[in-house]
PDB file of N, CA and C in Angstrom:
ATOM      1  N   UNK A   1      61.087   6.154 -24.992  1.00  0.00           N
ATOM      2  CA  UNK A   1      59.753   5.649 -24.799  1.00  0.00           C
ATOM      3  C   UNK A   1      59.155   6.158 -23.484  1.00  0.00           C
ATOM      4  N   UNK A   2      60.137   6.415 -22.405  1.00  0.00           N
ATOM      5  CA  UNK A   2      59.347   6.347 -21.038  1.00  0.00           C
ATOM      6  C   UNK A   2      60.385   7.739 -20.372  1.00  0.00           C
ATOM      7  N   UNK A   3      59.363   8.813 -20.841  1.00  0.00           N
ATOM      8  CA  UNK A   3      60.623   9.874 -19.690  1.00  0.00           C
ATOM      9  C   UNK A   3      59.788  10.108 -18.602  1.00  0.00           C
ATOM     10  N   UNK A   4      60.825  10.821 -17.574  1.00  0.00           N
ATOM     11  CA  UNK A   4      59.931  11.262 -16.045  1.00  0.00           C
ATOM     12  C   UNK A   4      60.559  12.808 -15.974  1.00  0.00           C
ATOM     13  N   UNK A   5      59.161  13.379 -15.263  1.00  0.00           N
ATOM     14  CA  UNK A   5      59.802  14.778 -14.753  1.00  0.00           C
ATOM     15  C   UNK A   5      59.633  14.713 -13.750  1.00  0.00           C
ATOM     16  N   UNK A   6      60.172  15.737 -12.744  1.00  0.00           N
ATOM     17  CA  UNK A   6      59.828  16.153 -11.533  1.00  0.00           C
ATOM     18  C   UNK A   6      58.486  17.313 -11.774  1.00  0.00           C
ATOM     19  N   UNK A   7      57.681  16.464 -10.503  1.00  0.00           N
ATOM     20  CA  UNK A   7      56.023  17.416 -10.371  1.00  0.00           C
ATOM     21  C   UNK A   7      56.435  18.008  -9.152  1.00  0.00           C
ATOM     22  N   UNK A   8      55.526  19.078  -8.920  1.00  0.00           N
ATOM     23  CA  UNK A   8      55.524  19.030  -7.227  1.00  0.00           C
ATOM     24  C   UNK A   8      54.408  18.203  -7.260  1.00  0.00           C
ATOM     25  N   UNK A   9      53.982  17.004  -7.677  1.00  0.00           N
ATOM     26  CA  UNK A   9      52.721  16.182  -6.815  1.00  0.00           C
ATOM     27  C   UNK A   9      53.437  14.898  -6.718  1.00  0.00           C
ATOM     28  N   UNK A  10      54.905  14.973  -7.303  1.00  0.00           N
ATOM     29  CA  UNK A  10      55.471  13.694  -7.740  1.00  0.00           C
ATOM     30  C   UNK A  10      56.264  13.380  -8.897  1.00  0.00           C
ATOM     31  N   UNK A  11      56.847  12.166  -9.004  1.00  0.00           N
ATOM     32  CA  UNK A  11      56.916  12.088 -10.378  1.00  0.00           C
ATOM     33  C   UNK A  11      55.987  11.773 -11.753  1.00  0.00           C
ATOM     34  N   UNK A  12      56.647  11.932 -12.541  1.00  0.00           N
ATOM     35  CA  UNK A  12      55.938  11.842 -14.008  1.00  0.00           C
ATOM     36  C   UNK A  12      56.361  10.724 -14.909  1.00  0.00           C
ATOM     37  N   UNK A  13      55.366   9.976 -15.673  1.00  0.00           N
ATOM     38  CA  UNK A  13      56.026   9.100 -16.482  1.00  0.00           C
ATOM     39  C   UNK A  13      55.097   9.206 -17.777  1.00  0.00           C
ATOM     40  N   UNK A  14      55.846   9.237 -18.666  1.00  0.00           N
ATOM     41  CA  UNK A  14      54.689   9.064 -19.895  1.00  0.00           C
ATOM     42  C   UNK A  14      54.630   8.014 -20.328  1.00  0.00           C
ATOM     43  N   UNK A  15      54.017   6.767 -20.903  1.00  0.00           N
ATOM     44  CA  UNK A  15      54.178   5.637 -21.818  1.00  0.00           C
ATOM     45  C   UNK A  15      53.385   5.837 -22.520  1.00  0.00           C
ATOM     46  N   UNK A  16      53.784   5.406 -23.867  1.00  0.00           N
ATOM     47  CA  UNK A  16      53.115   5.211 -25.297  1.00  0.00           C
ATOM     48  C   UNK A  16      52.844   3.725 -25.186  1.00  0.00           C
ATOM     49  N   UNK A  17      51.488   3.680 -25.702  1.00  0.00           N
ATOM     50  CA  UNK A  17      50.852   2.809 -26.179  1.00  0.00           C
ATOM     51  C   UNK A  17      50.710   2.226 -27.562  1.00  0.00           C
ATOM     52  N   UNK A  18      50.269   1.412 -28.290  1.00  0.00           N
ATOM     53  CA  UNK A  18      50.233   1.196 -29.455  1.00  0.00           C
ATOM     54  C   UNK A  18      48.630   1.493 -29.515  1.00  0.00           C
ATOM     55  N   UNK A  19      47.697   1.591 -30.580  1.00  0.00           N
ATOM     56  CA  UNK A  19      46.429   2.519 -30.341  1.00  0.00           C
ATOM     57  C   UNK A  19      45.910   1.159 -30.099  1.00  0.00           C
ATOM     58  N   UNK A  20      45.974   0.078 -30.663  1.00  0.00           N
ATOM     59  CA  UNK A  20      45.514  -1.400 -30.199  1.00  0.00           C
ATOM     60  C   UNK A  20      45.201  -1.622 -28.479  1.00  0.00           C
ATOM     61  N   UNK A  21      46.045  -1.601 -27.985  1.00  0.00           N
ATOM     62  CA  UNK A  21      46.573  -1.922 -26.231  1.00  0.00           C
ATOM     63  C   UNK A  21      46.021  -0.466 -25.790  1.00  0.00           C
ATOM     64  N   UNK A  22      46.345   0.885 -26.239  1.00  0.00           N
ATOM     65  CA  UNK A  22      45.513   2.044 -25.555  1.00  0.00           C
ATOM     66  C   UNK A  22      43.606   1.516 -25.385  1.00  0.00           C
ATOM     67  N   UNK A  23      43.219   1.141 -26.904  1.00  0.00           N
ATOM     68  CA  UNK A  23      41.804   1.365 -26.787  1.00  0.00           C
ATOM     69  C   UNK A  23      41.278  -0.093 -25.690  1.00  0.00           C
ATOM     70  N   UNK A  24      42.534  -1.205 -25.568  1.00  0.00           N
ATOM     71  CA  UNK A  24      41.885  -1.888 -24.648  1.00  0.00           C
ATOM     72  C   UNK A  24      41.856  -1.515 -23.210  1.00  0.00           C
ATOM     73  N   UNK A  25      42.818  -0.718 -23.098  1.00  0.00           N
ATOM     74  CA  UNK A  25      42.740  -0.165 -21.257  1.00  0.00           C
ATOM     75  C   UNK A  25      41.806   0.717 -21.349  1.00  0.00           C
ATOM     76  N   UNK A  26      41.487   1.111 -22.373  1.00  0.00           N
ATOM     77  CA  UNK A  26      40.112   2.378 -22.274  1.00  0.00           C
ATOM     78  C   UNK A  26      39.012   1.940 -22.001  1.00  0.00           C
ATOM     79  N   UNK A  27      39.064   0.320 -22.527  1.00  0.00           N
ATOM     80  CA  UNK A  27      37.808  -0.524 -22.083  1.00  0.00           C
ATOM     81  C   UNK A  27      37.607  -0.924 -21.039  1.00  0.00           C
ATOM     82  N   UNK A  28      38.731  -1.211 -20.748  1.00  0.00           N
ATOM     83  CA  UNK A  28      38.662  -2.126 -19.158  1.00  0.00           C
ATOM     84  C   UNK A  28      38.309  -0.833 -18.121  1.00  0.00           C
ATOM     85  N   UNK A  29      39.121   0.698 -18.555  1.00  0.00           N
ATOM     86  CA  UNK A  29      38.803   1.314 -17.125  1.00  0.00           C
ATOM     87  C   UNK A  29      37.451   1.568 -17.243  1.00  0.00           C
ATOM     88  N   UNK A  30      36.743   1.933 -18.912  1.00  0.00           N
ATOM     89  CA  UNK A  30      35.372   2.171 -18.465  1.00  0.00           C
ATOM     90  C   UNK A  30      34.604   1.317 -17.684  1.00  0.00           C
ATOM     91  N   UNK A  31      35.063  -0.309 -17.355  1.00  0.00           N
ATOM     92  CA  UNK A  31      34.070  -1.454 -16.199  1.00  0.00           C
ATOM     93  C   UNK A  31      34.578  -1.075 -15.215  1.00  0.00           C
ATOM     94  N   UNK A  32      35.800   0.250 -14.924  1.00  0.00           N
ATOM     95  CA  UNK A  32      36.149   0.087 -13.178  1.00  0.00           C
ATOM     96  C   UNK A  32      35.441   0.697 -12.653  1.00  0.00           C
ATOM     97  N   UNK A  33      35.528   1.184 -11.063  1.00  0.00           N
ATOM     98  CA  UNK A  33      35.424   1.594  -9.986  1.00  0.00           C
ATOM     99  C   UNK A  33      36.056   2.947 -10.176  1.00  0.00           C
ATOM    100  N   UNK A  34      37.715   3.284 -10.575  1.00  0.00           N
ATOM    101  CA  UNK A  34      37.911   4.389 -10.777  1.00  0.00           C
ATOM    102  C   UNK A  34      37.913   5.764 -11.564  1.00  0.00           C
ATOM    103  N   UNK A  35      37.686   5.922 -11.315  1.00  0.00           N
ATOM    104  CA  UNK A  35      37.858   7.929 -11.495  1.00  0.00           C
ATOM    105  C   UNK A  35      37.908   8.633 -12.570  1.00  0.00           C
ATOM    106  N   UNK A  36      39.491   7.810 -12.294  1.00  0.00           N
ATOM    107  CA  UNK A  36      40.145   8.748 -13.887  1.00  0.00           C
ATOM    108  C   UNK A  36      40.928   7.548 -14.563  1.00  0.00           C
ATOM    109  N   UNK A  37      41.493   7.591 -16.099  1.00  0.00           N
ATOM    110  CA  UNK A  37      42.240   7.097 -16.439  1.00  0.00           C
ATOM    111  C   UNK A  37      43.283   6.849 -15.850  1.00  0.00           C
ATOM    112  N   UNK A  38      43.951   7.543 -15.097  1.00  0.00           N
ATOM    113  CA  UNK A  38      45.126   7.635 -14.582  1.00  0.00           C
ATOM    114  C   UNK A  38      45.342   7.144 -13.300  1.00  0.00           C
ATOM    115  N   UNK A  39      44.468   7.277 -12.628  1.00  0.00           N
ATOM    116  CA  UNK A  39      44.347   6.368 -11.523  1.00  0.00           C
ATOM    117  C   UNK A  39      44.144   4.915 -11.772  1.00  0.00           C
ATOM    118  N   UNK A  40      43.371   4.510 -12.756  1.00  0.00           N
ATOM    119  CA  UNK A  40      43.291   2.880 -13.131  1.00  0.00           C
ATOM    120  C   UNK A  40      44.913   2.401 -13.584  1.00  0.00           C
ATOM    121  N   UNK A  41      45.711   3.455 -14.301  1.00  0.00           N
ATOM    122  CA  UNK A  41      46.914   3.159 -15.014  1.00  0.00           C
ATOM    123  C   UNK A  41      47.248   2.624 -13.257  1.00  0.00           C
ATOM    124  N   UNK A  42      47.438   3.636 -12.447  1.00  0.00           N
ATOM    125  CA  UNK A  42      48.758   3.475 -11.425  1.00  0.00           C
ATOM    126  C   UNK A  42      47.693   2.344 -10.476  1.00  0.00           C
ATOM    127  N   UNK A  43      46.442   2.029 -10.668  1.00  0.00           N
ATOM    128  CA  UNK A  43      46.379   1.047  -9.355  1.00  0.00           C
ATOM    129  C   UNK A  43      46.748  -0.566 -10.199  1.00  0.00           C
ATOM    130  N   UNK A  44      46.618  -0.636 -11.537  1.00  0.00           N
ATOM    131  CA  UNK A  44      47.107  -1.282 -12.387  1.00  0.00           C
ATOM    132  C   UNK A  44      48.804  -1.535 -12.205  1.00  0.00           C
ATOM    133  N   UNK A  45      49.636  -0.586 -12.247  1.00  0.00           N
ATOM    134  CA  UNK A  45      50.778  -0.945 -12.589  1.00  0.00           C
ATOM    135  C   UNK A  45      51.726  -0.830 -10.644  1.00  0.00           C
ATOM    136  N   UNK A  46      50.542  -0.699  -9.964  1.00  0.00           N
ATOM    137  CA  UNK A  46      51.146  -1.152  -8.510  1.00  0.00           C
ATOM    138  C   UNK A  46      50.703  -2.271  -7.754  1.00  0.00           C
ATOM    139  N   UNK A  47      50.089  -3.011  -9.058  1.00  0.00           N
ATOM    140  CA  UNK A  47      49.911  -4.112  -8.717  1.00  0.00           C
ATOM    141  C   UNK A  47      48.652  -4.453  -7.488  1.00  0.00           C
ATOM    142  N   UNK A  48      47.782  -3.446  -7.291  1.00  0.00           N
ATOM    143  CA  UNK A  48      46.298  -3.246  -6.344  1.00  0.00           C
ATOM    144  C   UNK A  48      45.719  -3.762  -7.412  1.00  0.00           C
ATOM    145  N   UNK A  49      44.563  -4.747  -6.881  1.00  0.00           N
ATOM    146  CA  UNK A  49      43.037  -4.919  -7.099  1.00  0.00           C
ATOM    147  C   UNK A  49      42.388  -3.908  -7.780  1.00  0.00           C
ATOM    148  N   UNK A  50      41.580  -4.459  -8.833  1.00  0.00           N
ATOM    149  CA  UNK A  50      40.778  -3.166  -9.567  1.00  0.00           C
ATOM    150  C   UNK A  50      39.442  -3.583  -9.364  1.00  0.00           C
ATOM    151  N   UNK A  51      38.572  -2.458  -9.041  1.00  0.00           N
ATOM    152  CA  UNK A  51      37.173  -3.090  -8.766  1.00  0.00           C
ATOM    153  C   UNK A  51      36.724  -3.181  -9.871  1.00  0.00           C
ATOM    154  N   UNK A  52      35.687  -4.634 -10.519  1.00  0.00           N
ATOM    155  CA  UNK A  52      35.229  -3.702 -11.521  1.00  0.00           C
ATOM    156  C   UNK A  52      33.261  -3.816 -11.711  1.00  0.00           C
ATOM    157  N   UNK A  53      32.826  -2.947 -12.469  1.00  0.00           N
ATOM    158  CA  UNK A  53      31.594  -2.967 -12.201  1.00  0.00           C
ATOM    159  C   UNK A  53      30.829  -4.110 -13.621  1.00  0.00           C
ATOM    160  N   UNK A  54      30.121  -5.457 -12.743  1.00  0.00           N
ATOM    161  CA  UNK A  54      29.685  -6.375 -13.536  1.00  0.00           C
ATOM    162  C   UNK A  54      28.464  -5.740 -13.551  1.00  0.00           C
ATOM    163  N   UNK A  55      27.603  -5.394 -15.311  1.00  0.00           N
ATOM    164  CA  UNK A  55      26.257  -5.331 -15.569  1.00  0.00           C
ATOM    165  C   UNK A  55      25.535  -6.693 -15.827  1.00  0.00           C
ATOM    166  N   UNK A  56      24.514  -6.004 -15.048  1.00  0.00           N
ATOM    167  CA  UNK A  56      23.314  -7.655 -14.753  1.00  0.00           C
ATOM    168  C   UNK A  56      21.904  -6.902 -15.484  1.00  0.00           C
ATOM    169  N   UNK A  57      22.095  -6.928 -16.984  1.00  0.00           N
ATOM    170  CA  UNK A  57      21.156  -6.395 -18.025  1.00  0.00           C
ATOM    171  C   UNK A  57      19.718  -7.054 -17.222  1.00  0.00           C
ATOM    172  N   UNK A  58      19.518  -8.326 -16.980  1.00  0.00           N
ATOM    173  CA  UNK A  58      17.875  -8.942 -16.649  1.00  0.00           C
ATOM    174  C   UNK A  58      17.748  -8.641 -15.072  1.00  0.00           C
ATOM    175  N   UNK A  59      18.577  -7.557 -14.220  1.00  0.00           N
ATOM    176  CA  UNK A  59      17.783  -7.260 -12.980  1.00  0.00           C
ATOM    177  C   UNK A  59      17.594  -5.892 -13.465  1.00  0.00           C
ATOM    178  N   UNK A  60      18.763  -5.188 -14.486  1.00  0.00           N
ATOM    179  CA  UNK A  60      18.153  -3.533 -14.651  1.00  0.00           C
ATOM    180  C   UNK A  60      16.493  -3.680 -15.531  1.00  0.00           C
ATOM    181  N   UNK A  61      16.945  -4.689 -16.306  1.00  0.00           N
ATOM    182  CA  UNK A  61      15.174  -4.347 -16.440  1.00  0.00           C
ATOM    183  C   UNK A  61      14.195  -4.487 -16.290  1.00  0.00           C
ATOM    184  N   UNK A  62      14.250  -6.044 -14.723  1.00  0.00           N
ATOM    185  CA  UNK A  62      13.236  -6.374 -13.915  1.00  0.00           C
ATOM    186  C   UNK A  62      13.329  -4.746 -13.192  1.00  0.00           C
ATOM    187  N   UNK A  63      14.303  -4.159 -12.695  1.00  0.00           N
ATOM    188  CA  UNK A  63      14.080  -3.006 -11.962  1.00  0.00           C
ATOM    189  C   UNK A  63      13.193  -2.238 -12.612  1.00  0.00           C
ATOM    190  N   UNK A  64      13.551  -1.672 -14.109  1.00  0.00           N
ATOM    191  CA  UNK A  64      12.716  -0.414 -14.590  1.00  0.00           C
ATOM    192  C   UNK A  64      11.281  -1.243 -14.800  1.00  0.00           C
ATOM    193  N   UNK A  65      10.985  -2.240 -15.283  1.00  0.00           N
ATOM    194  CA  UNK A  65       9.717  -2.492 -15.240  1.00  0.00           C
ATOM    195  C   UNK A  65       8.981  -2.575 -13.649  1.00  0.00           C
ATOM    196  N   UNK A  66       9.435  -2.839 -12.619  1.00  0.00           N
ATOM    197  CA  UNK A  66       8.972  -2.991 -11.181  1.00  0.00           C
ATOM    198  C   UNK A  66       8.706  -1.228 -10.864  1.00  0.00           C
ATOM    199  N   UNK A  67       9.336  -0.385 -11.156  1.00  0.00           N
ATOM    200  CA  UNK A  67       9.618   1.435 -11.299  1.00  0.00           C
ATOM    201  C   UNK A  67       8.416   1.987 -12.031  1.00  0.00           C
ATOM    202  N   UNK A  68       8.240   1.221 -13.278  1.00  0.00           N
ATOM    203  CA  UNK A  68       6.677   1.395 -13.783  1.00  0.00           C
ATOM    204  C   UNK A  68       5.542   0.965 -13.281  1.00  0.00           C
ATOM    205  N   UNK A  69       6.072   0.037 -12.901  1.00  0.00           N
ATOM    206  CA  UNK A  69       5.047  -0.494 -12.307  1.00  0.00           C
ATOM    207  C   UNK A  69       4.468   0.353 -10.730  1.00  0.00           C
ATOM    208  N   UNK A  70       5.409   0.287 -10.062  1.00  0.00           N
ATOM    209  CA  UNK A  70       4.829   0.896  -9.031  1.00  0.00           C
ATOM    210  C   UNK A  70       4.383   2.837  -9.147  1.00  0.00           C
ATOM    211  N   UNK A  71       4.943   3.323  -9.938  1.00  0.00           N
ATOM    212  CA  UNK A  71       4.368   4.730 -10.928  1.00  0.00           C
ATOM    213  C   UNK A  71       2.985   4.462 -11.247  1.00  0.00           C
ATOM    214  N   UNK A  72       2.684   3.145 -11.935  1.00  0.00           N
ATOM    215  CA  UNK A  72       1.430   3.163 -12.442  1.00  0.00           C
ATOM    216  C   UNK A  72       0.326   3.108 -10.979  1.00  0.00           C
ATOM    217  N   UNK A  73       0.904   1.867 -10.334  1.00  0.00           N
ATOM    218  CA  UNK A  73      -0.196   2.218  -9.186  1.00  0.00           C
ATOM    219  C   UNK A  73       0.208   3.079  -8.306  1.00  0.00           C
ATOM    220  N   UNK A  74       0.783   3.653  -7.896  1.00  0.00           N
ATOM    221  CA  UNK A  74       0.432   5.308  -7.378  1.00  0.00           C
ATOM    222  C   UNK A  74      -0.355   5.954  -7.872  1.00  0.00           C
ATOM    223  N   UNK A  75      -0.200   6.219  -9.265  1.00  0.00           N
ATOM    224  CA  UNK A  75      -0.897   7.373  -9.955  1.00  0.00           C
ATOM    225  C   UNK A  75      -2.850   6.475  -9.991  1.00  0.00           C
ATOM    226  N   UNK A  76      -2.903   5.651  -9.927  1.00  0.00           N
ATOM    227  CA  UNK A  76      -4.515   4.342 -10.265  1.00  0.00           C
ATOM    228  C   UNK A  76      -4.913   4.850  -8.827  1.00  0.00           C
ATOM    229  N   UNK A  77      -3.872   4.486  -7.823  1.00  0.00           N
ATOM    230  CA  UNK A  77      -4.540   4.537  -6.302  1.00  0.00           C
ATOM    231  C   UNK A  77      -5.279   5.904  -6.118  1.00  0.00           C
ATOM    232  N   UNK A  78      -4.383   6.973  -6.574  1.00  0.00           N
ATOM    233  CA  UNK A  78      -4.804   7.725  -6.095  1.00  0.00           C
ATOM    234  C   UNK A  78      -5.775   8.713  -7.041  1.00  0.00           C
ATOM    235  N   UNK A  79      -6.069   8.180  -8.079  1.00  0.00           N
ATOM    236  CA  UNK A  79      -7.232   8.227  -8.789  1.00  0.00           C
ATOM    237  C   UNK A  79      -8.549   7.700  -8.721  1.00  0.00           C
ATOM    238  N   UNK A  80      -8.515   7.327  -7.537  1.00  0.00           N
ATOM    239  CA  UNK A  80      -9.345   6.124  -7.233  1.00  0.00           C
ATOM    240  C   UNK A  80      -9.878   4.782  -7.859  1.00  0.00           C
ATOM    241  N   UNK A  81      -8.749   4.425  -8.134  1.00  0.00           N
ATOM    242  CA  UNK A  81      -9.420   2.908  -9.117  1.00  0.00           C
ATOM    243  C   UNK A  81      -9.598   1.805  -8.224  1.00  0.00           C
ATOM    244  N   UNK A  82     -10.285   0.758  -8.554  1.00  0.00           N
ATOM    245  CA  UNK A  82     -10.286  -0.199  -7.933  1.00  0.00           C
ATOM    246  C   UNK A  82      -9.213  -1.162  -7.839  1.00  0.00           C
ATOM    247  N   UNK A  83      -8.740  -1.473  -6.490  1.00  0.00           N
ATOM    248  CA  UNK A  83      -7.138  -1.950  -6.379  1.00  0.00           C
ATOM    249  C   UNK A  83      -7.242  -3.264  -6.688  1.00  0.00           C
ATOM    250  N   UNK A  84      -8.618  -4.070  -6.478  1.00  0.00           N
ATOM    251  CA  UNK A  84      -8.438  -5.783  -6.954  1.00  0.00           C
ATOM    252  C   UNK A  84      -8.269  -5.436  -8.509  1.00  0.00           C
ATOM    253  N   UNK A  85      -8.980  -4.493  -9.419  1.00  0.00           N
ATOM    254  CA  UNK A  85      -9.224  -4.875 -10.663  1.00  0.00           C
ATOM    255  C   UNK A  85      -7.107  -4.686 -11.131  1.00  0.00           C
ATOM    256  N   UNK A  86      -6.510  -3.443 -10.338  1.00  0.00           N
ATOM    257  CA  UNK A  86      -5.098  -3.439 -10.487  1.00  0.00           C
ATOM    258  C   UNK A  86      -4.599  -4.563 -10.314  1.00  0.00           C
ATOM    259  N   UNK A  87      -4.405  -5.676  -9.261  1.00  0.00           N
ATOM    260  CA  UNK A  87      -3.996  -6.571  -8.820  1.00  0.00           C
ATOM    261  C   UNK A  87      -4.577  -7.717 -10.016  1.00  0.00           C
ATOM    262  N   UNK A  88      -5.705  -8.032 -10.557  1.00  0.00           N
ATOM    263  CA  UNK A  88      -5.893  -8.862 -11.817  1.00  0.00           C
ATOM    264  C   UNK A  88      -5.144  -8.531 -12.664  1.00  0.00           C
ATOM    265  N   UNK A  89      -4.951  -7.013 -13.404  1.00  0.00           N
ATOM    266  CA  UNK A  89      -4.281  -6.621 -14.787  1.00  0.00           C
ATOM    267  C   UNK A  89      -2.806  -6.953 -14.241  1.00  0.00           C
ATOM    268  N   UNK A  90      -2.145  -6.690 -12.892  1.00  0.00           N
ATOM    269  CA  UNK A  90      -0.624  -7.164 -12.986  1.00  0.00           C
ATOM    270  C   UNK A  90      -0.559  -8.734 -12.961  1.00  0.00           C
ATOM    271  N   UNK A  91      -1.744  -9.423 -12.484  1.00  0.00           N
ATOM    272  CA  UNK A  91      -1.660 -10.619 -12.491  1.00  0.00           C
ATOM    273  C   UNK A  91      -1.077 -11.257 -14.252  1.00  0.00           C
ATOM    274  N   UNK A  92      -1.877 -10.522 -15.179  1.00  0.00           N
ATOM    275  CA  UNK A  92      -1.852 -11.071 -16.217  1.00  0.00           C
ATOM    276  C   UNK A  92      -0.617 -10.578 -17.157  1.00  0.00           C
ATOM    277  N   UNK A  93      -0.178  -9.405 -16.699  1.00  0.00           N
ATOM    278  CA  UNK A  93       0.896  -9.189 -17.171  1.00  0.00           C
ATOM    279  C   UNK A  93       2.030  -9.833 -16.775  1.00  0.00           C
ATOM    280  N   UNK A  94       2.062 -10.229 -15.907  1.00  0.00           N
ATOM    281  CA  UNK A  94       3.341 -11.446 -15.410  1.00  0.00           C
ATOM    282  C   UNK A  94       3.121 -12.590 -16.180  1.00  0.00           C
ATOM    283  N   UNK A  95       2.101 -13.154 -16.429  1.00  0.00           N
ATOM    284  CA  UNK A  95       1.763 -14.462 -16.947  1.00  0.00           C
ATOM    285  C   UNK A  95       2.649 -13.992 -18.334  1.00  0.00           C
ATOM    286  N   UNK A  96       2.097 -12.852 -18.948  1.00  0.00           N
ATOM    287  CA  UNK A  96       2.627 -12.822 -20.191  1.00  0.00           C
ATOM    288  C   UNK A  96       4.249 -12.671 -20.095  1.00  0.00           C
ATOM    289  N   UNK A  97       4.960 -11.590 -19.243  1.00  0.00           N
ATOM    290  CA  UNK A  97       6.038 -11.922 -18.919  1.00  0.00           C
ATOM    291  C   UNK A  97       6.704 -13.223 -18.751  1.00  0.00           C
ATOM    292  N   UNK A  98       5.918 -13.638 -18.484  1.00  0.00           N
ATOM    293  CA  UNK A  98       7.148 -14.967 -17.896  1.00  0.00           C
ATOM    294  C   UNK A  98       6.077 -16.283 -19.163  1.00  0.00           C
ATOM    295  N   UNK A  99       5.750 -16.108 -19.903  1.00  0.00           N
ATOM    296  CA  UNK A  99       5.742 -17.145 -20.483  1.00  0.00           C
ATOM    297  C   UNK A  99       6.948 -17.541 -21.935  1.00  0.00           C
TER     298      UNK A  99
END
């Protein structure tokens, strides 16, 4: 199940997985911090902390809408529009947002 060679970077170990338990470490390293597969294996099996990355879906898309938003008035400002009538239309688009 488990042979080792000599590397010159080190040793070698192979383990087999069952494809069950493979596709779940495939999941977990895609939420880490690291790199490569192989680095998650060994900070995993030396018993280190794994960072992992939590998605916060309702700030990425307060972000991309705030990204449009400020695109749109750049491009209004400097077209010369009138900045109160901008400041009413975002007014009302929040209302609708948040109702």
């Amino acid at each position: 199940m488990v042979r080792k060679k000599k590397d010159a970077a080190g040793e070698v170990v192979h383990i087999y997985f069952p494809v069950n338990e493979y596709e779940k470490i495939v999941e977990s390293y895609k939420d880490s911090t690291c790199q490569s597969l192989s680095e998650y294996v060994r900070t995993l099996l030396s018993k280190r902390s794994v960072t992992v990355r939590i998605r916060n879906e309702s700030m990425e898309r307060y972000l991309e809408i705030a990204i449009d938003l400020k695109n749109e008035l750049r491009s209004a400002v400097a077209a010369g529009a009138d900045v109160g009538e901008l400041v009413e239309e975002i007014l009302q688009l929040m209302l609708k947002i948040y109702k």
